[in-house]
N, C-alpha and C. Protein backbone atom coordinates (compact mmCIF):
# COMPACT_ATOMS: atom_id res chain seq x y z
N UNK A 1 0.82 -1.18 0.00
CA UNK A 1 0.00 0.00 0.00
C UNK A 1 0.88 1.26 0.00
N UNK A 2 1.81 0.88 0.67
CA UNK A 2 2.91 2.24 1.29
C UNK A 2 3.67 2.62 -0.34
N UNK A 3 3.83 1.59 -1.25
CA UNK A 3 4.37 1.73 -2.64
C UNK A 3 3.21 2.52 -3.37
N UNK A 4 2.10 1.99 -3.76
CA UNK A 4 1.14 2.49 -4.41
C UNK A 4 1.09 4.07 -3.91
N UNK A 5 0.88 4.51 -2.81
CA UNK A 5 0.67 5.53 -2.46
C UNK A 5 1.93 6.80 -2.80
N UNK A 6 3.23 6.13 -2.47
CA UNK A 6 4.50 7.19 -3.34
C UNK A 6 4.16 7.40 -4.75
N UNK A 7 3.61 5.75 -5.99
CA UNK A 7 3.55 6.28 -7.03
C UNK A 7 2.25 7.06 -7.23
N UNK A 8 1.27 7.24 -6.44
CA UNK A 8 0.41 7.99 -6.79
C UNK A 8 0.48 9.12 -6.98
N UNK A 9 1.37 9.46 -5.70
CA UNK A 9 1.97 10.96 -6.04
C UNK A 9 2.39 11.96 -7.09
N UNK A 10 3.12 10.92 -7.60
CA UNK A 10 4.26 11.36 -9.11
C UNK A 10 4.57 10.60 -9.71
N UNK A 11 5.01 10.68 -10.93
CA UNK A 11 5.74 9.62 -11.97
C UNK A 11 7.38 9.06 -11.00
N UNK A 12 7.35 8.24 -10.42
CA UNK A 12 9.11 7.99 -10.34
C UNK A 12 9.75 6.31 -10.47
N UNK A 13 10.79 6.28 -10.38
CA UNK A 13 11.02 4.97 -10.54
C UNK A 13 11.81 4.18 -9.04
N UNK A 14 12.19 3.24 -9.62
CA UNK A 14 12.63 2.10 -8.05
C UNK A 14 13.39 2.82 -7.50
N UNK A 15 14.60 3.10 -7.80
CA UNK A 15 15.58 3.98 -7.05
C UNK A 15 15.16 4.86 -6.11
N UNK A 16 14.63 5.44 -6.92
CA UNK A 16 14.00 6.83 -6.33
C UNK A 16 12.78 6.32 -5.21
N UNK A 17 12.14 5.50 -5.20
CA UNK A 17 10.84 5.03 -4.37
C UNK A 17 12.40 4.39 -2.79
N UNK A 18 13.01 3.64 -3.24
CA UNK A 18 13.64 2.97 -2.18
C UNK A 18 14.68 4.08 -1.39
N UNK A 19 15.36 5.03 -2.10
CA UNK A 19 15.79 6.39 -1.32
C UNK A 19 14.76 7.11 -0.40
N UNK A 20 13.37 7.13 -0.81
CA UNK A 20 12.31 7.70 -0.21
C UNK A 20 12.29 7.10 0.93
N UNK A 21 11.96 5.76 0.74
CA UNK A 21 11.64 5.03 1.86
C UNK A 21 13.24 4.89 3.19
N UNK A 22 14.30 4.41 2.68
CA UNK A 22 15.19 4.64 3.21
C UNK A 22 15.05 5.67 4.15
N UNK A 23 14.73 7.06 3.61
CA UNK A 23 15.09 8.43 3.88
C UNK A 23 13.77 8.29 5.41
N UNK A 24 12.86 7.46 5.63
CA UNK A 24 12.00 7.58 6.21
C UNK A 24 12.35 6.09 7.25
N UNK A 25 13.28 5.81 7.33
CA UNK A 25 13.37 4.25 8.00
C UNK A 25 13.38 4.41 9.59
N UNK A 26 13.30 5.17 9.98
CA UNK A 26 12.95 5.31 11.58
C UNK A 26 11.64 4.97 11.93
N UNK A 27 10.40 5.13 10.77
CA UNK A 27 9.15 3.91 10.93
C UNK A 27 9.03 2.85 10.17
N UNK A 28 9.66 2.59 9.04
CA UNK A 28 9.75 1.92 8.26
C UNK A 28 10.43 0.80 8.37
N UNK A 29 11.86 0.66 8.72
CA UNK A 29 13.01 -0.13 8.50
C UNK A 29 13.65 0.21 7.19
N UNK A 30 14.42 -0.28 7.01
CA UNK A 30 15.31 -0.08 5.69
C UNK A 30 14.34 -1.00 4.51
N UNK A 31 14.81 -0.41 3.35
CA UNK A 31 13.87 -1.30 2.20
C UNK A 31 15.10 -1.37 1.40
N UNK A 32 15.32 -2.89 0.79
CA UNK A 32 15.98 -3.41 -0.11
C UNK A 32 15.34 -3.43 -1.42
N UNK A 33 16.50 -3.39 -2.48
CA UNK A 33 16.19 -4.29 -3.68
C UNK A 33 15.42 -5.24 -4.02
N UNK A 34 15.92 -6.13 -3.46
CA UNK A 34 15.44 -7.54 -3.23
C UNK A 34 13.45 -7.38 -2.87
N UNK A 35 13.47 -6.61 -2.37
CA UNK A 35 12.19 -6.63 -1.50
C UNK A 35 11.49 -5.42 -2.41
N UNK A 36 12.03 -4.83 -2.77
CA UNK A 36 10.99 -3.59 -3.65
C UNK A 36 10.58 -4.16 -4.79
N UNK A 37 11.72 -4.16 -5.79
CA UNK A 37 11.44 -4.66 -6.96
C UNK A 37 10.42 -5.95 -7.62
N UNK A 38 10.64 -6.95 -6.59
CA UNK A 38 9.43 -7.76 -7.14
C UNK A 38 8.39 -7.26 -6.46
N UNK A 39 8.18 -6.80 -5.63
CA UNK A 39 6.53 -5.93 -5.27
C UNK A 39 6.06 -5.07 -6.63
N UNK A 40 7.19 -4.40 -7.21
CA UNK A 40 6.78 -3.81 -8.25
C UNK A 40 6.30 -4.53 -9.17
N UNK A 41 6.91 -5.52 -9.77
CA UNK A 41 6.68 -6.16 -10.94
C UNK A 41 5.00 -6.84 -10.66
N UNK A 42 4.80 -7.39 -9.64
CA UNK A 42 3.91 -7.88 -8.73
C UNK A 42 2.70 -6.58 -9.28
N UNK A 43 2.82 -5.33 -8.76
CA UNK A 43 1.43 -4.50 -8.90
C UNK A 43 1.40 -4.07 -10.18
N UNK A 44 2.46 -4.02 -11.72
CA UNK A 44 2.77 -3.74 -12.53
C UNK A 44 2.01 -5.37 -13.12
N UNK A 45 2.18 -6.27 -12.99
CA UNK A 45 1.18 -7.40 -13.60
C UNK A 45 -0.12 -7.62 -13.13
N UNK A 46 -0.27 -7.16 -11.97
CA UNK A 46 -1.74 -6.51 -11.45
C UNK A 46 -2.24 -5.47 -12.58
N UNK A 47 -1.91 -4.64 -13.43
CA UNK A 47 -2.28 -3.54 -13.79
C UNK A 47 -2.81 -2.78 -12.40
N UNK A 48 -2.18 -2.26 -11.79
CA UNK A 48 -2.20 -1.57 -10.72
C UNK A 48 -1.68 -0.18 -10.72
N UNK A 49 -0.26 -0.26 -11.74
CA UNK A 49 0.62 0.51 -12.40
C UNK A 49 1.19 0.04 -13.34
N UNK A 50 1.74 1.06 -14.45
CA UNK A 50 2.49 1.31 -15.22
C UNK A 50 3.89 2.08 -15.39
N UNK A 51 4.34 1.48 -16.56
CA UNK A 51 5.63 2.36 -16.40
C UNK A 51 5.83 2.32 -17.67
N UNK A 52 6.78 3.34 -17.96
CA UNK A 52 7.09 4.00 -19.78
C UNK A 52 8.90 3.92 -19.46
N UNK A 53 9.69 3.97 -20.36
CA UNK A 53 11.16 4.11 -20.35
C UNK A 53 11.39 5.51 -21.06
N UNK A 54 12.24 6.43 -19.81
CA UNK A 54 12.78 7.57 -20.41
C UNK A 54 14.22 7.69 -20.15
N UNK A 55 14.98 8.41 -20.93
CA UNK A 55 15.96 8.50 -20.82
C UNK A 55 16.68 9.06 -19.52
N UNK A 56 18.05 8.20 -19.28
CA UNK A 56 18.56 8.69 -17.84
C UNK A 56 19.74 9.35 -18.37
N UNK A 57 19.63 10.39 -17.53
CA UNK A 57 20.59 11.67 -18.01
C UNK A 57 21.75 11.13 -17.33
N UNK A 58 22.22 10.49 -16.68
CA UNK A 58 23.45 9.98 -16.16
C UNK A 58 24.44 9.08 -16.98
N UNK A 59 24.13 8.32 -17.63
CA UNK A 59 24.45 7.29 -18.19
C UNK A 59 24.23 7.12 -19.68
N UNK A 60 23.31 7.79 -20.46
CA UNK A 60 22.64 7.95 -21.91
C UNK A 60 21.83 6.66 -22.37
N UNK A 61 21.32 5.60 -21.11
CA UNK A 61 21.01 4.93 -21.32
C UNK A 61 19.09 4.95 -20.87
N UNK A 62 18.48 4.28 -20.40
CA UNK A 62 16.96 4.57 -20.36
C UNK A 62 16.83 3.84 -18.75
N UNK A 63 15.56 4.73 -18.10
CA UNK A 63 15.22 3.70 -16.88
C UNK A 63 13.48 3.78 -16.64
N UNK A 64 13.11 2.78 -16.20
CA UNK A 64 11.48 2.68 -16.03
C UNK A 64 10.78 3.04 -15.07
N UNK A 65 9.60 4.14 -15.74
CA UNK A 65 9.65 5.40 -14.87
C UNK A 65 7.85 4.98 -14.57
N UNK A 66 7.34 4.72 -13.23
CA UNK A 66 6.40 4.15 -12.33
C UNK A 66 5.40 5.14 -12.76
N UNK A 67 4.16 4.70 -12.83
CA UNK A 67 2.89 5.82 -12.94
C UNK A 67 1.75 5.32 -12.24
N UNK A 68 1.27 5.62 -11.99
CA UNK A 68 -0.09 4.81 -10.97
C UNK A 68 -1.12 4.63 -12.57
N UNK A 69 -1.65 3.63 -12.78
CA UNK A 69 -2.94 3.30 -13.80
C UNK A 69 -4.35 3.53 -13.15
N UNK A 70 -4.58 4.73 -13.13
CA UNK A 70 -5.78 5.25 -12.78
C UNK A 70 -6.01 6.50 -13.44
């Protein structure tokens, strides 16, 4: 629920959702890789959310950027 509700907010992607949460781990605990990412894929085959690939200005390569499907 705590995922759905960051992407509702805004367009962002994993990184960015698990820094969030990190940044908040004094109620949370720490959030891994391991543990985010297949939740994502998980509400992303739900059609729950979506995601589009835009380019990452770091690298010139692309990353997949979270949208809530509503």
């Amino acid at each position: 629920m705590i995922l759905l509700c960051l992407i509702g907010r805004k367009e962002t992607y994993g990184y960015e959702i698990i820094t969030e949460l990190n940044n908040s781990a004094s109620v949370l605990g720490y959030a891994k890789e391991g543990t985010i990412y297949p939740i994502l894929y998980r509400l992303q085959e739900a059609e729950l959310i979506k995601c589009r690939l835009a380019p990452a200005a770091a690298n010139g390569g692309s990353k997949k950027v979270l949208f809530f499907n509503g």
